[in-house]
Protein backbone atom coordinates (compact mmCIF):
# COMPACT_ATOMS: atom_id res chain seq x y z
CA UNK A 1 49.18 20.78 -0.11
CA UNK A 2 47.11 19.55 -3.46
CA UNK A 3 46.76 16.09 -1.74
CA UNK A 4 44.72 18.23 1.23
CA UNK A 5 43.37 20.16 -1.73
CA UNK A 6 41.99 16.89 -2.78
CA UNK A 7 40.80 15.49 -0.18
CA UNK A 8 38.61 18.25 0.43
CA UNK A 9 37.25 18.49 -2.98
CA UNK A 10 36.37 15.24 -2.48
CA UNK A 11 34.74 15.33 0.84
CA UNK A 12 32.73 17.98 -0.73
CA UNK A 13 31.44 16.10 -3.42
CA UNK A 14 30.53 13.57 -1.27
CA UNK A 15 28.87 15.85 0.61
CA UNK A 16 26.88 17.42 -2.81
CA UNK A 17 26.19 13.97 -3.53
CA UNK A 18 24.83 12.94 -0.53
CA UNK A 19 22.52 15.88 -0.33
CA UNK A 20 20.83 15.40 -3.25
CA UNK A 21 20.56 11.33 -3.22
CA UNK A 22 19.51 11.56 0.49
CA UNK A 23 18.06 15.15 1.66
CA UNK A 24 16.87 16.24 -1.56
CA UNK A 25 13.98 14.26 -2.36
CA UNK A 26 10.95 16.72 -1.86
CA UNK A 27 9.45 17.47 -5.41
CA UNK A 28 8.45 21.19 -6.56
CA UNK A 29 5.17 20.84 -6.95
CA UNK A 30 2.27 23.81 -5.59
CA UNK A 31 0.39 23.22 -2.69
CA UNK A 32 -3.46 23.06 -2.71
CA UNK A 33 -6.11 25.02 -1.04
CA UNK A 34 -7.82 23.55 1.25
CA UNK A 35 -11.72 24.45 0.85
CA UNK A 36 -14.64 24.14 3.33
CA UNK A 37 -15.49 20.88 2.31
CA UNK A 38 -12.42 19.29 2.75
CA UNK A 39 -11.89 20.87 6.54
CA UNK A 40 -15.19 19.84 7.11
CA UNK A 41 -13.82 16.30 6.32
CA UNK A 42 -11.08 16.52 8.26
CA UNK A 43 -13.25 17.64 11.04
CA UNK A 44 -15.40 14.61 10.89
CA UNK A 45 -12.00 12.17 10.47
CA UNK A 46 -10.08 13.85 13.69
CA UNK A 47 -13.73 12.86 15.46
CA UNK A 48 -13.33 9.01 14.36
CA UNK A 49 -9.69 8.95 14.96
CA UNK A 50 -9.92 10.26 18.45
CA UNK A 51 -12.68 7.57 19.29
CA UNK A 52 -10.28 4.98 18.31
CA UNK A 53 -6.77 6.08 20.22
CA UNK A 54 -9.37 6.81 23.34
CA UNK A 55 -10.61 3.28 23.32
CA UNK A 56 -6.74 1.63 22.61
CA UNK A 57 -4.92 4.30 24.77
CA UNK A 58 -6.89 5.00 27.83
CA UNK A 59 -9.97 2.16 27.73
CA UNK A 60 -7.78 -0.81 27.16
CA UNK A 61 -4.43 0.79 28.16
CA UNK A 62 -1.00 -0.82 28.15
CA UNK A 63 -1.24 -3.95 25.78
CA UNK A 64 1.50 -6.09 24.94
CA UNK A 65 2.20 -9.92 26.22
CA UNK A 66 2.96 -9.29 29.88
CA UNK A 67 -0.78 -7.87 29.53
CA UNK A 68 -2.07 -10.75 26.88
CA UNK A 69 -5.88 -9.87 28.13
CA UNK A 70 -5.71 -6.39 27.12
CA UNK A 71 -3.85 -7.39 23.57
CA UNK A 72 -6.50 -9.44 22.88
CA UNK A 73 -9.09 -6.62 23.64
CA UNK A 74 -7.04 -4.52 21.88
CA UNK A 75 -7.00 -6.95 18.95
CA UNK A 76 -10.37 -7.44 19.01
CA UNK A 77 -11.64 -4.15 19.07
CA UNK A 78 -9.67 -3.89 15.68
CA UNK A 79 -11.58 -6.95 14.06
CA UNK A 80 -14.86 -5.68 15.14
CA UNK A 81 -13.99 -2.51 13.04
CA UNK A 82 -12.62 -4.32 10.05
CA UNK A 83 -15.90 -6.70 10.11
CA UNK A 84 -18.29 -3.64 10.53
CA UNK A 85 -16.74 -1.84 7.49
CA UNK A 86 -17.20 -5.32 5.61
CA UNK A 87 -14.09 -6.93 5.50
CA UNK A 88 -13.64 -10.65 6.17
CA UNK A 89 -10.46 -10.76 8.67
CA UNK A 90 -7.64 -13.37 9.01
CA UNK A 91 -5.38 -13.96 11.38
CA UNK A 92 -1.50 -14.66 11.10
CA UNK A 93 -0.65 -16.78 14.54
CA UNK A 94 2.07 -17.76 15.52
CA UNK A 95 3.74 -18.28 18.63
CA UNK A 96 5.88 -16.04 21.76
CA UNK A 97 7.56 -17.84 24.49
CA UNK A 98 4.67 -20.14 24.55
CA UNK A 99 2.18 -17.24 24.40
CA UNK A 100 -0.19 -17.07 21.05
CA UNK A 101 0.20 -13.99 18.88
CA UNK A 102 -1.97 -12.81 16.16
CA UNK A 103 -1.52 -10.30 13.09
CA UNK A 104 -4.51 -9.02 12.24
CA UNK A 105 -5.16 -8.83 7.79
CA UNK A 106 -7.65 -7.39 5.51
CA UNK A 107 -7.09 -6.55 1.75
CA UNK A 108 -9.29 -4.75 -0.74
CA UNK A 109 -8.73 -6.15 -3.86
CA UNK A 110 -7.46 -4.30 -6.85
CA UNK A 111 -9.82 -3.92 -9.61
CA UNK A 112 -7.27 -3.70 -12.81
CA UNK A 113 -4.24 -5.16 -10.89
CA UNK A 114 -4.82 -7.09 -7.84
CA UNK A 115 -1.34 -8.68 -8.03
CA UNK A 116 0.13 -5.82 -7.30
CA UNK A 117 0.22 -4.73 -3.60
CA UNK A 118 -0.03 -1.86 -1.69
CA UNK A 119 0.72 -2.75 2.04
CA UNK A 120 0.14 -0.50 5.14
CA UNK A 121 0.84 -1.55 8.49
CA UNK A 122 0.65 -0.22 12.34
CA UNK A 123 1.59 -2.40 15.33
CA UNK A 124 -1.18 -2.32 18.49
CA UNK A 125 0.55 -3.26 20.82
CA UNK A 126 2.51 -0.89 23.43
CA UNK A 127 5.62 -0.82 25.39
CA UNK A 128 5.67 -2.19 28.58
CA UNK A 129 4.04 0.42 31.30
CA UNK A 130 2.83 2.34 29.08
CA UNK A 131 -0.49 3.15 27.54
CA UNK A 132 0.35 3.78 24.01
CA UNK A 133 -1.89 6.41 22.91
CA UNK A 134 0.86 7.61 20.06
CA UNK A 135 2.88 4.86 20.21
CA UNK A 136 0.87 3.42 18.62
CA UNK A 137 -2.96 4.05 18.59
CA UNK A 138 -2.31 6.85 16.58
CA UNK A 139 -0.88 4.71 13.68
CA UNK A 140 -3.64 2.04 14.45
CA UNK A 141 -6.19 4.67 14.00
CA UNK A 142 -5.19 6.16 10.88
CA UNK A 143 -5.04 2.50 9.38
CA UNK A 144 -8.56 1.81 10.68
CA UNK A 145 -9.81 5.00 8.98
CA UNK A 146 -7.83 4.17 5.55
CA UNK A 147 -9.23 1.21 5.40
CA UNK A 148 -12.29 2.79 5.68
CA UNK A 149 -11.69 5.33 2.71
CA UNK A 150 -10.58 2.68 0.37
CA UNK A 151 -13.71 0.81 1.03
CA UNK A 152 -15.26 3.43 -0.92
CA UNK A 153 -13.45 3.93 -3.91
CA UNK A 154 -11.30 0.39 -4.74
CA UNK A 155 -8.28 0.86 -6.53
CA UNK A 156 -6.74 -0.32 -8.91
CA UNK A 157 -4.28 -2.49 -6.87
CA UNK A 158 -4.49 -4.23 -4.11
CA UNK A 159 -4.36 -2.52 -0.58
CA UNK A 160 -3.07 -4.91 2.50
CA UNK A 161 -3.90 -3.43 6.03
CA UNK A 162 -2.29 -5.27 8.71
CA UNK A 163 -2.43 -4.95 12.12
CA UNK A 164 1.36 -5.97 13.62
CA UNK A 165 1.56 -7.44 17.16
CA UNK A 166 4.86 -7.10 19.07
CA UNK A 167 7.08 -4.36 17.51
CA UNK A 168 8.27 -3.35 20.87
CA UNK A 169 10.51 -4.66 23.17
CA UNK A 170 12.08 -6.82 23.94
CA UNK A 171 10.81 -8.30 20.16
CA UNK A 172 11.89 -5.07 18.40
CA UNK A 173 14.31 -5.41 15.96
CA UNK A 174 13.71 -9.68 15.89
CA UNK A 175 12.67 -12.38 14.29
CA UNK A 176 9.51 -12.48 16.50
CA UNK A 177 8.13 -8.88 15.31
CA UNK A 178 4.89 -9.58 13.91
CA UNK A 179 6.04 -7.81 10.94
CA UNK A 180 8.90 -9.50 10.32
CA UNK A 181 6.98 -13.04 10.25
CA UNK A 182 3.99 -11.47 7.83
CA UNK A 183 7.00 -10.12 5.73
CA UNK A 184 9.02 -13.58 5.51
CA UNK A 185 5.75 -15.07 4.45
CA UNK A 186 4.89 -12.77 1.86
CA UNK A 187 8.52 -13.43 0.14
CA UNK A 188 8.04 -17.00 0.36
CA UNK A 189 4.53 -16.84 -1.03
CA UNK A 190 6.80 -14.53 -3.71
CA UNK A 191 4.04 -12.00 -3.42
CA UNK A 192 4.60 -8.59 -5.37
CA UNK A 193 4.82 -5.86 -2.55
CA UNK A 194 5.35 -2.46 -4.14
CA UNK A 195 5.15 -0.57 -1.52
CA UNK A 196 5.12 -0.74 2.39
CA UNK A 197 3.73 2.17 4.61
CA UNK A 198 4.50 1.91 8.07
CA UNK A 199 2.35 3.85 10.14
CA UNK A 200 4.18 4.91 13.36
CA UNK A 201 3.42 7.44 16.05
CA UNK A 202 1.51 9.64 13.88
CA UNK A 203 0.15 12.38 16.67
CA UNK A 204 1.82 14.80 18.09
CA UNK A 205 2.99 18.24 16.21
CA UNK A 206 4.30 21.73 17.52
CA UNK A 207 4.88 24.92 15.90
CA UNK A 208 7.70 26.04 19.06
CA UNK A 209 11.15 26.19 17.76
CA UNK A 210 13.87 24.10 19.15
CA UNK A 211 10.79 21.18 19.08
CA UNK A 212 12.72 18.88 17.07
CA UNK A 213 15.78 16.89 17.25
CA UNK A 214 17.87 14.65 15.01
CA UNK A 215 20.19 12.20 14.62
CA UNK A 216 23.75 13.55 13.19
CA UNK A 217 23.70 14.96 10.55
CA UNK A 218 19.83 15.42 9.64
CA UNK A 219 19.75 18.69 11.72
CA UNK A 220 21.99 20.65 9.43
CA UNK A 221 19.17 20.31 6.62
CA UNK A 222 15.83 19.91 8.58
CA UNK A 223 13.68 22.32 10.67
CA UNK A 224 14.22 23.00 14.55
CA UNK A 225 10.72 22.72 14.62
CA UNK A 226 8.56 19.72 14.87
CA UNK A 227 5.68 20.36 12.79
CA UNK A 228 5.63 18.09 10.49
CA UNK A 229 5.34 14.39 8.91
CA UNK A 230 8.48 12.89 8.57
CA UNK A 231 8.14 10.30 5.54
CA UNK A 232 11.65 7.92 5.92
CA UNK A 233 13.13 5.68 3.54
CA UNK A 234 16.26 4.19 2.93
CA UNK A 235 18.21 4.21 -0.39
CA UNK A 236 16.96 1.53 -2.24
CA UNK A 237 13.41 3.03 -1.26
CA UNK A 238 14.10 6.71 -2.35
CA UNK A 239 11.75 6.83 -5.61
CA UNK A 240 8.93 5.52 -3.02
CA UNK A 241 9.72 8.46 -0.99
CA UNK A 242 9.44 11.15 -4.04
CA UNK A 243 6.26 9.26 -4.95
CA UNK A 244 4.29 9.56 -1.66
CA UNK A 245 5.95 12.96 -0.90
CA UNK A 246 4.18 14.17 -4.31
CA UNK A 247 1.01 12.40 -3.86
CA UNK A 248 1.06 14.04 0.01
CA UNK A 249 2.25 17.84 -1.19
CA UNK A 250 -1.24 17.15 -3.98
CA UNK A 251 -3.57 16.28 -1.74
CA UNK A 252 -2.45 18.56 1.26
CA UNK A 253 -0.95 21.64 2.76
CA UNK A 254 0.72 20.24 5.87
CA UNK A 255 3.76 20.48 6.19
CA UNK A 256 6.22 17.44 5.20
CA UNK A 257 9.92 15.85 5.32
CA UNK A 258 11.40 13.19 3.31
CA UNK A 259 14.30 11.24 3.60
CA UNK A 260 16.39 8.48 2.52
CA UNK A 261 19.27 7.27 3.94
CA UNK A 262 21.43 4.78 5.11
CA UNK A 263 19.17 2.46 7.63
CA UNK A 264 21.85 2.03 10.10
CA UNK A 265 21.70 5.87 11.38
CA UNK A 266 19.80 5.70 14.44
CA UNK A 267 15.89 5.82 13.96
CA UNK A 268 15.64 5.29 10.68
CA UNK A 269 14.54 1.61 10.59
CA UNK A 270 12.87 2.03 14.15
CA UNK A 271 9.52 -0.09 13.22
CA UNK A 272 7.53 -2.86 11.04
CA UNK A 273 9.23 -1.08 8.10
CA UNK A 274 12.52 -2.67 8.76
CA UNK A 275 11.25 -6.26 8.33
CA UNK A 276 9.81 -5.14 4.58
CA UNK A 277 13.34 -4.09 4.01
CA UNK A 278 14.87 -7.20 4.95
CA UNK A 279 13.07 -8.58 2.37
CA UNK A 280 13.66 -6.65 -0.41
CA UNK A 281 10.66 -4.52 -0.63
CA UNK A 282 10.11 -0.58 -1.05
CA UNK A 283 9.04 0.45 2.49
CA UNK A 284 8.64 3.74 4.36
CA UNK A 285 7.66 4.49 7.49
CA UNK A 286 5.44 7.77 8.40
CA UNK A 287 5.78 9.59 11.49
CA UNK A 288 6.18 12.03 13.75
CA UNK A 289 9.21 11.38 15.00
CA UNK A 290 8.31 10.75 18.38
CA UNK A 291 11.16 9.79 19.91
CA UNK A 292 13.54 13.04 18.96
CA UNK A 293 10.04 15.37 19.33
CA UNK A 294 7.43 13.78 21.79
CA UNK A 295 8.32 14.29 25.45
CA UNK A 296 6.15 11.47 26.32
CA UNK A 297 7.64 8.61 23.85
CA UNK A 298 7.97 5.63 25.85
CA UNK A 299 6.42 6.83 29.20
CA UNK A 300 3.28 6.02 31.36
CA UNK A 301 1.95 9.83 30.49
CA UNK A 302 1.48 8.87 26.47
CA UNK A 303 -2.19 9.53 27.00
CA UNK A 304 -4.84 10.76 24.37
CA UNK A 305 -4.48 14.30 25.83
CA UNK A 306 -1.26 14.76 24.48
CA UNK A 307 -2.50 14.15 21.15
CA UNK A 308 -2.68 17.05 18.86
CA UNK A 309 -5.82 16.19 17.20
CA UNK A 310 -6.35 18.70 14.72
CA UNK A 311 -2.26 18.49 13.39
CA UNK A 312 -2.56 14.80 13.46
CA UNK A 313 -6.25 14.83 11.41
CA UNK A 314 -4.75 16.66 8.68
CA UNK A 315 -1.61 14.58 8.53
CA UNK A 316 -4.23 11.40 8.12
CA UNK A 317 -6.04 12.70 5.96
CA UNK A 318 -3.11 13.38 3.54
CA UNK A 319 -1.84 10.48 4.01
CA UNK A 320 -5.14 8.43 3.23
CA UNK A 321 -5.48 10.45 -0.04
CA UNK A 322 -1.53 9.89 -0.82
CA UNK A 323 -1.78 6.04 -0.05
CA UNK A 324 -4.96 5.99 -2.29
CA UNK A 325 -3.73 7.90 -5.40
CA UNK A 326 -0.42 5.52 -5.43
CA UNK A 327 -2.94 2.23 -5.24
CA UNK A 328 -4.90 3.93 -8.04
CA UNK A 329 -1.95 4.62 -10.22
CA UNK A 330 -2.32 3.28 -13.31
């Protein structure tokens, strides 16, 4: 009897433990008001943002290397934003089955600490036979618009935005991820990453219950309904996770999840993020969880349409002021 006794005391301090290393990460901070002037900012990003998934998710469409025209135009519609907001851009090639692939880099410098880096990432391409408008010209978007905002008010580190080509299949989760060859690079050039934000499926949002799912056991501790940004970590990561999940809670009132866990449970290291981590560095990735919330993950209907514009404006423009106040930190 008192070795069942222990067990279970056991098991459920495991189970306190867990909680509050994993699950309990979100700081108790107040949330602001948003004022006029900031919704009318908001207002003005959801416009820009739109302009860009409409042009990668509908005007160029599926993009990926069994459509190599389109992932150029896809690729090049990015550079001619970069170069118009005054940023010189390089390209990381390298080669796919005999096929050319490009990353896509910029980087404001840091003015006290330019050593120090601040990466954020999205992949443009899409899956196979499908258009990609949140997976991922949402993500794309938002890092065409924060590089945009930092533009105007450098920080104090530097901020990397990258543009990753093929994170899906079949070179997800391989040495051939765009991500994971920018990532190998940087530890070889033994650059100081503090922090990687991986910018994934960032659209779509619903306030109906029974919206979200999870992996076991996230749903015993997370809301049935998806309205919010998931920010995801694994352990090593976790004090990134408090630090972006205060910086977000500061800057806005949408709602917000964190996590960090153990990166084999399924989803957690489902984009560029993963490569950062199998390097060593702090990485998150933000999202909406598409593929346990977004009926059209992975289908030929992930159109701009389905895009909740006005949920997934607010979540950018958190995130750009988050992102910003980390790079400015002193």
């Amino acid at each position: 009897m008192w070795t069942y006794v222990a067990i279970l005391v056991g098991l459920l301090l495991l189970s306190v433990i867990g909680y509050r290393v994993m699950i309990d990460v979100k700081p108790r901070i107040p949330r602001p008001t948003i004022g006029d002037a900031a919704h009318a900012e908001i207002g003005a990003l959801e416009r820009r943002l739109m302009e860009h998934v409409r042009m990668l998710g509908s005007t160029i469409g599926e993009r990926n290397l069994h459509r190599p025209e389109a992932l150029r135009a896809a690729a090049n519609y990015i550079r001619r934003v970069w170069a118009d907001q005054g940023f010189t851009v390089s390209e990381e090639r390298y080669e796919v089955a005999g096929q050319s692939s490009a990353n896509l880099v910029v980087e404001q410098k840091g003015s006290g600490r330019p050593g120090e880096i601040v990466l954020v990432g999205a992949h443009y391409d899409s899956l196979i036979g499908t258009p990609g408008a949140n997976d991922n010209a949402t993500g794309v978007a938002l890092l065409l618009e924060m590089s945009r905002a930092i533009t105007q008010d450098p920080p104090i580190r530097t901020v990397r935005f990258v543009a990753f080509v093929n994170e899906e299949p079949p070179y997800f989760l391989t040495g051939q991820m765009g991500s994971r060859v920018h990532a190998r690079q940087a530890r070889r050039r033994g650059e100081n990453i503090l922090a990687m934000f991986s910018l994934e499926t960032m659209g779509y949002y619903s306030n109906a219950r029974g919206t979200q799912r999870y992996p076991f056991p996230f749903g015993l501790a997370y809301p049935s309904t998806g309205n919010f940004l998931a920010v995801v970590g694994n352990l090593p990561s976790r004090q990134l996770v408090v630090d972006f999940l205060r910086h977000f809670m500061s800057a806005s009132d949408f709602p917000v999840e964190g996590v960090a866990t153990f990166q084999w449970i399924p989803g957690i290291n489902w984009s560029d993020h993963w490569s950062f981590w199998k390097e060593g560095y702090p990485a998150l990735m933000l999202t909406d969880t598409a593929p346990f919330r977004y009926p059209q993950y992975h289908s030929s209907f992930d159109r701009p349409e389905k895009i909740t514009s006005g949920e997934y404006a607010r979540v950018a423009h958190g995130t750009i002021q988050a992102i910003r106040r980390l790079a400015a930190t002193p």
